[in-house]
N, C-alpha and C. Protein backbone atom coordinates (compact mmCIF):
# COMPACT_ATOMS: atom_id res chain seq x y z
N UNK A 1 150.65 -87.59 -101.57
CA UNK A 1 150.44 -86.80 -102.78
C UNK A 1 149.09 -86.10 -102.74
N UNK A 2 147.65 -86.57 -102.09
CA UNK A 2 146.47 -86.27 -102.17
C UNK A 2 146.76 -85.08 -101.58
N UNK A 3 147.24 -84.89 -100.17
CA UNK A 3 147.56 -84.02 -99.37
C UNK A 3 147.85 -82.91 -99.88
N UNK A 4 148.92 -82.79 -101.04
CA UNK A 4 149.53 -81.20 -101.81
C UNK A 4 148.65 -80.78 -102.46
N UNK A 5 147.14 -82.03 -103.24
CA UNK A 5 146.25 -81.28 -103.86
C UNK A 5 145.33 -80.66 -103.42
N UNK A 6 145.28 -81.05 -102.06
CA UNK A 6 143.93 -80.78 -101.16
C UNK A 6 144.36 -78.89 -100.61
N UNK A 7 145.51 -78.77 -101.24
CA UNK A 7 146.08 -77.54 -100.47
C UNK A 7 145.62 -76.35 -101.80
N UNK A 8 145.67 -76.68 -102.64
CA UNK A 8 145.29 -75.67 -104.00
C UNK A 8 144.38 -76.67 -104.95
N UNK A 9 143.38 -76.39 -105.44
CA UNK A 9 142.72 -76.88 -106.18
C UNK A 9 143.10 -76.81 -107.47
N UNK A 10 143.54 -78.17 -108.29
CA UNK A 10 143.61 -78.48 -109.69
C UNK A 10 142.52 -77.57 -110.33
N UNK A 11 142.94 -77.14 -111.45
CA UNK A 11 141.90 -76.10 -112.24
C UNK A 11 141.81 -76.81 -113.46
N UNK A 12 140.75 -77.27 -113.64
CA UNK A 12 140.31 -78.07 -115.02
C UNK A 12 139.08 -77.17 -115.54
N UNK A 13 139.57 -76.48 -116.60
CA UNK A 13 138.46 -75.78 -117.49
C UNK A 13 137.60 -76.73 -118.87
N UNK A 14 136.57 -77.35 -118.65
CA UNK A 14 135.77 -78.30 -120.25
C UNK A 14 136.91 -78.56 -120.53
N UNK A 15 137.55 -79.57 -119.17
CA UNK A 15 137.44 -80.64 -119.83
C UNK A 15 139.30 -80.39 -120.73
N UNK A 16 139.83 -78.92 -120.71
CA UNK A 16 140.94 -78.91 -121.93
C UNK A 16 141.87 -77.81 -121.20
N UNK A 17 141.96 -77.26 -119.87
CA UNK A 17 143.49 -77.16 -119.21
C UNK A 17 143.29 -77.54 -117.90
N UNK A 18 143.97 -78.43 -117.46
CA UNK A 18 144.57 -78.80 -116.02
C UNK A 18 145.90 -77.89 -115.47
N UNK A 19 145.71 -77.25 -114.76
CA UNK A 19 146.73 -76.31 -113.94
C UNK A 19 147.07 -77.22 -112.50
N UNK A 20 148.27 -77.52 -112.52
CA UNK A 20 149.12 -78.18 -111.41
C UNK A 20 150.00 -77.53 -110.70
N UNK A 21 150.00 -76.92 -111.20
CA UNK A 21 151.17 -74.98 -110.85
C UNK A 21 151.44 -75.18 -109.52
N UNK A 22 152.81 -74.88 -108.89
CA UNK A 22 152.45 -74.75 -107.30
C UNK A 22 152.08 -75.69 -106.54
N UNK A 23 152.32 -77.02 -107.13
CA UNK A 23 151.82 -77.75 -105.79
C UNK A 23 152.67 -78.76 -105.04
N UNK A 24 154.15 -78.35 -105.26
CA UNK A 24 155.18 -78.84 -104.53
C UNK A 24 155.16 -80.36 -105.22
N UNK A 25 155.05 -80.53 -106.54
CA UNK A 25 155.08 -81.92 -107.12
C UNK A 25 156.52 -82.83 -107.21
N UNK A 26 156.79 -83.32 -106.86
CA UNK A 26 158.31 -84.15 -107.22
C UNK A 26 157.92 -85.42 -108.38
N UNK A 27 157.19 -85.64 -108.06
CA UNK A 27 156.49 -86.76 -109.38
C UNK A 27 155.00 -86.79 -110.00
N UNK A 28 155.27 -86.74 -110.79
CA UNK A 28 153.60 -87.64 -111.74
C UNK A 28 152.82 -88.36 -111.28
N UNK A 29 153.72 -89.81 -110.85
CA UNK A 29 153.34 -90.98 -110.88
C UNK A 29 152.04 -91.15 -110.37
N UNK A 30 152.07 -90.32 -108.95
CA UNK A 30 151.17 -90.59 -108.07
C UNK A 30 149.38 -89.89 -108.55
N UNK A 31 149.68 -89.48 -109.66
CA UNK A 31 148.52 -89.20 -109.99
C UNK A 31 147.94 -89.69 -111.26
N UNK A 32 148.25 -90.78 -111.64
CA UNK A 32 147.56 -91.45 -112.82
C UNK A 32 146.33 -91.41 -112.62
N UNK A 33 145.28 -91.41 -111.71
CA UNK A 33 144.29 -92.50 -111.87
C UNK A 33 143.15 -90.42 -111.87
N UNK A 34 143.80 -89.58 -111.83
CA UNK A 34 143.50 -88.21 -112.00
C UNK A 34 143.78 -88.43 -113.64
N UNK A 35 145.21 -88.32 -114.34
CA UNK A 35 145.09 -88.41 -115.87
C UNK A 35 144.43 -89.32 -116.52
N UNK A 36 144.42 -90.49 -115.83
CA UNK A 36 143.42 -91.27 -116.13
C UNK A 36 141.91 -90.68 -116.90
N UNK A 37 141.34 -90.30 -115.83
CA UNK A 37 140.16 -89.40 -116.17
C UNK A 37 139.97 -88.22 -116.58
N UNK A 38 140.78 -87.77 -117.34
CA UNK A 38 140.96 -86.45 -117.85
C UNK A 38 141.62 -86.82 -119.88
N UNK A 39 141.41 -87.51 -120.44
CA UNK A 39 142.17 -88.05 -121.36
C UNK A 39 142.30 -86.69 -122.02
N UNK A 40 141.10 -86.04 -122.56
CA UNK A 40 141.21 -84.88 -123.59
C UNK A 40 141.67 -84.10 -122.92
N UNK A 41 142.73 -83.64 -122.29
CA UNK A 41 143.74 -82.33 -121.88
C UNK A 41 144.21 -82.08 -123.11
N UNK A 42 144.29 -80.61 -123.17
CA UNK A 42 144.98 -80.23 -124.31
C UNK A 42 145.62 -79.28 -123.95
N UNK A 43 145.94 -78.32 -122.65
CA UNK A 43 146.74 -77.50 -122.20
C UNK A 43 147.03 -77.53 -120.57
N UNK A 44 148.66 -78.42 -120.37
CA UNK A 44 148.74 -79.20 -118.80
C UNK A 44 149.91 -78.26 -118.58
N UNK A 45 150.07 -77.55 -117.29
CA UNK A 45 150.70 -76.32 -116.65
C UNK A 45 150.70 -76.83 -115.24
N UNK A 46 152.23 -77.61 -115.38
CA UNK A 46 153.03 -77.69 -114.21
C UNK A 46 154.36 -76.93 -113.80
N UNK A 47 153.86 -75.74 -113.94
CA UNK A 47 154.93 -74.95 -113.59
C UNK A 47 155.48 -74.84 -111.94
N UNK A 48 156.63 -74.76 -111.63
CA UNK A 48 156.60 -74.42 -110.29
C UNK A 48 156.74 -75.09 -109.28
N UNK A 49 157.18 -76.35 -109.81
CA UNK A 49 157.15 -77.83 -108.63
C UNK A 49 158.30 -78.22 -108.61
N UNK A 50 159.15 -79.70 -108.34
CA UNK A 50 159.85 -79.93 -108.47
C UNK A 50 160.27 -80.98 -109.12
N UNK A 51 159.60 -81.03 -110.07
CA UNK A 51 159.67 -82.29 -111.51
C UNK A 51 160.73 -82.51 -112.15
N UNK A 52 161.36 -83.67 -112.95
CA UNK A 52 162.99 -84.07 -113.14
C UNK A 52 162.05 -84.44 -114.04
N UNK A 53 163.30 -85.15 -114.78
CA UNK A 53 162.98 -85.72 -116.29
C UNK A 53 161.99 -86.95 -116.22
N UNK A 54 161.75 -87.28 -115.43
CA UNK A 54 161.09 -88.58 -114.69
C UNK A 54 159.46 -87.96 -115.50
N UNK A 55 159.00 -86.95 -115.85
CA UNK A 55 157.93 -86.60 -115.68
C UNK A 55 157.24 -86.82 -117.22
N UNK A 56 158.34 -87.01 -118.45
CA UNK A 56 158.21 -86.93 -119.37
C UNK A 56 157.04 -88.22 -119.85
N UNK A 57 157.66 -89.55 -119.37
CA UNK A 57 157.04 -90.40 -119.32
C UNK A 57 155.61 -90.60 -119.38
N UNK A 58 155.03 -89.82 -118.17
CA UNK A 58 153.49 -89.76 -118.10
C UNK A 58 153.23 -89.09 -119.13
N UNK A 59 153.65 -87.29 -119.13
CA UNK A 59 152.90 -86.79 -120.08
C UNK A 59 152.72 -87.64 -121.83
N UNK A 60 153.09 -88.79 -122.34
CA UNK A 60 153.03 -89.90 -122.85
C UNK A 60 151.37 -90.05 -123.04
N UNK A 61 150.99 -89.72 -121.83
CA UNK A 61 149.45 -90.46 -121.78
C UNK A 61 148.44 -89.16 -122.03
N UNK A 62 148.97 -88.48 -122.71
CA UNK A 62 147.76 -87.33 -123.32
C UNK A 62 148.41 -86.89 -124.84
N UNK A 63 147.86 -87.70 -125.86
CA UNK A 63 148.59 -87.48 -127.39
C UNK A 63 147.96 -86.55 -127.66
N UNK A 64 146.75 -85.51 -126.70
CA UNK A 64 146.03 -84.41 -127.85
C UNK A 64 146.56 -83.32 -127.04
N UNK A 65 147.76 -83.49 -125.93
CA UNK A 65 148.09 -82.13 -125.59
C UNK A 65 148.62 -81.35 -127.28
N UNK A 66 148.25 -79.43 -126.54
CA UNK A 66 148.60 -78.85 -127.58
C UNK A 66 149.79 -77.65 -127.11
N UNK A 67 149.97 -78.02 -125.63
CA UNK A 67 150.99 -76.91 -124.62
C UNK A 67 151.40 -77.52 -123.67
N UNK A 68 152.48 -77.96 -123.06
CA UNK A 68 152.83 -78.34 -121.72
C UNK A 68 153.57 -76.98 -121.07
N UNK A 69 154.04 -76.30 -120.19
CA UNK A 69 154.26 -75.80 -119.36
C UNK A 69 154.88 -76.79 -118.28
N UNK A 70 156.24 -76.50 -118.43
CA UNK A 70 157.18 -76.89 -116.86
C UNK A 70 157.90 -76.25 -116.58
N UNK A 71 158.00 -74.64 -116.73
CA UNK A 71 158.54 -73.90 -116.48
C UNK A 71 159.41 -73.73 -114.85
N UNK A 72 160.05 -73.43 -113.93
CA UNK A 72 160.37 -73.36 -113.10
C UNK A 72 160.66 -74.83 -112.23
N UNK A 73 161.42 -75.93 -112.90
CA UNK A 73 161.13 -77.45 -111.76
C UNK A 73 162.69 -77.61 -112.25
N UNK A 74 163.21 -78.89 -111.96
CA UNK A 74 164.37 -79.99 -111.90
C UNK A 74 164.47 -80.35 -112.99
N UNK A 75 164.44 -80.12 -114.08
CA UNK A 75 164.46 -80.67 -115.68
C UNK A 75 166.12 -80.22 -116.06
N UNK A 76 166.30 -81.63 -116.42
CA UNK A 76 168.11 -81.16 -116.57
C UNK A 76 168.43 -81.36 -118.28
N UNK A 77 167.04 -82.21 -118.55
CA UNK A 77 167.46 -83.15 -120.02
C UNK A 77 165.97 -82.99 -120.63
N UNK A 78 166.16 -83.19 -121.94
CA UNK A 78 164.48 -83.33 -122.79
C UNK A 78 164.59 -84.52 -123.45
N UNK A 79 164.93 -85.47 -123.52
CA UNK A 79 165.43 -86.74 -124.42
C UNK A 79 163.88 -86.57 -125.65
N UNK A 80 164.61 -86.44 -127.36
CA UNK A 80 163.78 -85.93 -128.13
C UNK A 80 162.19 -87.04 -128.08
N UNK A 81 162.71 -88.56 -128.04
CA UNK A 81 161.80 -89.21 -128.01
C UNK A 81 160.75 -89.28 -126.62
N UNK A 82 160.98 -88.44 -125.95
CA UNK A 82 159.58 -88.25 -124.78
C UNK A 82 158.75 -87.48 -125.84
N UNK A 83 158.96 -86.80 -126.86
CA UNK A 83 157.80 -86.20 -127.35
C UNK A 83 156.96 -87.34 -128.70
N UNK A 84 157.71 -88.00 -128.57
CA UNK A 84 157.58 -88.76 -130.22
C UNK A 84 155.69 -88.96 -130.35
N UNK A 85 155.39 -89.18 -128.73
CA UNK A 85 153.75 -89.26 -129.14
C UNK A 85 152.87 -88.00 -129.15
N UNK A 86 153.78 -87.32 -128.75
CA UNK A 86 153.02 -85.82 -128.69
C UNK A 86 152.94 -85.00 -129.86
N UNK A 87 152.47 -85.72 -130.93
CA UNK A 87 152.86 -84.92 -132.03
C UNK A 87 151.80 -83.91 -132.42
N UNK A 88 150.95 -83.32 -131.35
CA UNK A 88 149.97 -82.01 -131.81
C UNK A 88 150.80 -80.94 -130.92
N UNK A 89 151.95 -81.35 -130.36
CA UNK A 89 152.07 -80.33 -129.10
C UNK A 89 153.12 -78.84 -130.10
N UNK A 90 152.21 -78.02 -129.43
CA UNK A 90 152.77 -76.51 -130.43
C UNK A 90 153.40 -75.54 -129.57
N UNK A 91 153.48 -75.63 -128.37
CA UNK A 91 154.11 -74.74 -127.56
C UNK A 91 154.73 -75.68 -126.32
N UNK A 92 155.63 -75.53 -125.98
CA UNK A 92 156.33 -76.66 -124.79
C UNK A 92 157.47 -75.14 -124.43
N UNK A 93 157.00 -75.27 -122.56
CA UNK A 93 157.67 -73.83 -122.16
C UNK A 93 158.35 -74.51 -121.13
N UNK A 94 159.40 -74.38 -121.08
CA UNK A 94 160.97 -75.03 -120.17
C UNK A 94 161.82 -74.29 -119.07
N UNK A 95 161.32 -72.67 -119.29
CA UNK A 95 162.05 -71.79 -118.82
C UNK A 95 162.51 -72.19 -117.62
N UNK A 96 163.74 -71.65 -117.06
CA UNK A 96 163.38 -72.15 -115.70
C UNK A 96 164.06 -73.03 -115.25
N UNK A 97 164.45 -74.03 -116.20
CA UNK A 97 165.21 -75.20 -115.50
C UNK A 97 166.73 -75.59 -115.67
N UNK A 98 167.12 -76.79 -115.41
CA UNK A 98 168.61 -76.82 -115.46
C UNK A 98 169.07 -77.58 -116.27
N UNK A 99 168.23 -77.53 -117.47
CA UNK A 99 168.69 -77.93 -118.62
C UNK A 99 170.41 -77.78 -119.18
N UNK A 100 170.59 -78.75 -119.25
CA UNK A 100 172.01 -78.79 -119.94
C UNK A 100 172.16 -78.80 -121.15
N UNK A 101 173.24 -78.24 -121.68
CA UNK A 101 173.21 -78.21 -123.53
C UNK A 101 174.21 -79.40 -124.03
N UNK A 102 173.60 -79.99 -125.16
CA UNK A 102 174.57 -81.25 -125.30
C UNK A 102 175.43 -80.56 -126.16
N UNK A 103 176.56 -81.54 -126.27
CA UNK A 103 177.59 -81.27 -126.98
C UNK A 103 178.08 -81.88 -128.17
């Protein structure tokens, strides 16, 4: 995982957007100990990787996001309660994926 970051540099502006864009991601997981140290994100832009619903989970661990961006990845589902802690989030952008519509 270190390896895909070492290829484009994470863009963290004071501390309040992390850009992940582009970096061939299939999971989160492997980067806790990065969200870890970043608690106050308030605008996280993972557009462009290959993230599944698996990803919802982490974003869990930043309650002052105010935008996520996953535009372009593997997202088939939004299950409503991945957001239940995110309750400042005002823009959430999905485009892109293979979201299914329930019935």
């Amino acid at each position: 995982m270190q390896n895909l970051l070492d290829k484009k540099t994470p863009i963290c502006v004071d501390g309040c957007l992390l850009d992940l864009s582009g970096h061939g991601l299939t999971s989160l997981e492997g980067l806790s100990n990065l969200f870890e140290n970043l608690p106050e994100i308030r605008y996280l832009w993972l557009n462009k990787n290959h993230l599944t619903n698996d990803c919802f989970d982490i974003l869990k661990q930043f309650p002052n996001l105010i935008e996520i961006s996953l535009q372009c990845n593997n997202i088939t589902d939004t299950p409503p309660s991945s957001f239940d802690p995110l309750s400042s989030i005002v823009n959430l952008y999905l485009r892109d994926n293979q979201i299914k519509k329930n019935s």
